[in-house]
Protein backbone atom coordinates (compact mmCIF):
# COMPACT_ATOMS: atom_id res chain seq x y z
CA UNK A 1 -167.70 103.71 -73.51
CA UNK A 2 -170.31 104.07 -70.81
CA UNK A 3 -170.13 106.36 -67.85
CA UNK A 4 -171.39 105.45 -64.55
CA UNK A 5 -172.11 107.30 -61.99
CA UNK A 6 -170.34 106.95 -59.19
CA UNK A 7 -171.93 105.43 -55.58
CA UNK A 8 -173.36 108.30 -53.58
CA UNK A 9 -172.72 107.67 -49.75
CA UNK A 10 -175.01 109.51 -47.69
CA UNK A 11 -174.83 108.82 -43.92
CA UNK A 12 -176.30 111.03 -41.00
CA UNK A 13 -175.50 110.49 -37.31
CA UNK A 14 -178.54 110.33 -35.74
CA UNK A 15 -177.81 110.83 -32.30
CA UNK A 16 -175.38 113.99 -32.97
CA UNK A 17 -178.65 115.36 -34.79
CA UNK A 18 -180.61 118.35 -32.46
CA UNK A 19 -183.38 118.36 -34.94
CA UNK A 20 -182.54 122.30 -36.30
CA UNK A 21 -184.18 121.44 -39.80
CA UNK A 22 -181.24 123.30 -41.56
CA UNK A 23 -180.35 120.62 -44.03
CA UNK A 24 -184.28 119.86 -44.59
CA UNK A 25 -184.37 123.66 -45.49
CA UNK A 26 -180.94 123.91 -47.91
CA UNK A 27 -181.91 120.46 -49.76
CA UNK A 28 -182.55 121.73 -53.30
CA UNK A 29 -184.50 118.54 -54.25
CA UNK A 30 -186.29 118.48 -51.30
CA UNK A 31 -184.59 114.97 -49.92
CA UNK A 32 -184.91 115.48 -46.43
CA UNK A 33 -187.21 115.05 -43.63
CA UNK A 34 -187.71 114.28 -40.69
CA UNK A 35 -187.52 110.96 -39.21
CA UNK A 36 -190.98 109.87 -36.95
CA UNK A 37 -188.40 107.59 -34.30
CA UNK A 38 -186.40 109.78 -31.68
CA UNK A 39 -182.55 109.99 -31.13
CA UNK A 40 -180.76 109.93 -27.69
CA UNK A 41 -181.50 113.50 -27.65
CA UNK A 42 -185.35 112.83 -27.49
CA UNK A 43 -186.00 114.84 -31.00
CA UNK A 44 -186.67 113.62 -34.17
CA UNK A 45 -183.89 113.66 -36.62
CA UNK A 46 -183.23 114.54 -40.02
CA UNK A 47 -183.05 111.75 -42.78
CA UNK A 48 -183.24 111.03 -46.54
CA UNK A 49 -185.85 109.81 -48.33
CA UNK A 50 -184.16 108.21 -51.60
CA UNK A 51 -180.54 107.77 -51.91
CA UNK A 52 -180.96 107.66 -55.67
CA UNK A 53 -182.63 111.20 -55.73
CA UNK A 54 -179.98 112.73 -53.71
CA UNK A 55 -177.91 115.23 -56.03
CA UNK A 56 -174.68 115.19 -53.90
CA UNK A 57 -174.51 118.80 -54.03
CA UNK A 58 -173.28 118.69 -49.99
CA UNK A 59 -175.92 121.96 -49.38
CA UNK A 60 -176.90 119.86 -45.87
CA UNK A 61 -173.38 118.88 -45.46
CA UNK A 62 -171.86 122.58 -45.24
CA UNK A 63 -175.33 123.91 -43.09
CA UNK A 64 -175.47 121.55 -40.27
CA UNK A 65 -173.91 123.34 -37.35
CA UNK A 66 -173.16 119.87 -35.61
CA UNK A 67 -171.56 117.85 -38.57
CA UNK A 68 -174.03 114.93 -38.05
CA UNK A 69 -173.70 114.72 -42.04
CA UNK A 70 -171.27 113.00 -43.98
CA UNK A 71 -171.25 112.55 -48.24
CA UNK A 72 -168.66 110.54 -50.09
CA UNK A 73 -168.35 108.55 -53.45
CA UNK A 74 -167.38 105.08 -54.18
CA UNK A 75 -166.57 104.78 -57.75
């Protein structure tokens, strides 16, 4: 019997995003980064890089201070 893993969904609301860096900062694999387009705000916001790298561990989820972060599974 194989085990799959389930579907990571990662989404980030851009425009919520002030550009703090936290979740660029907690990211233990370093998935982060800054995005080179501007929100609403006029700042660059955070994004991922590779979905598939992206541990699920929720360490960007629980820092940002403006919940622009959201992490759920699809099995």
């Amino acid at each position: 019997m194989e085990k799959t893993r389930p579907v990571l969904k990662f989404e980030l609301n851009k425009d919520l995003c002030k550009g703090c860096g936290l979740c660029i900062e907690a990211c233990p694999v370093k998935n982060l980064e800054f995005s080179l387009e501007l929100n609403r705000k006029g700042v660059k916001y955070a994004k991922i890089k590779d979905i598939e790298k992206c541990k699920g561990c929720g360490f960007c989820f629980l820092v940002c201070p403006d919940t622009c972060i959201e992490i759920s599974y699809e099995k």
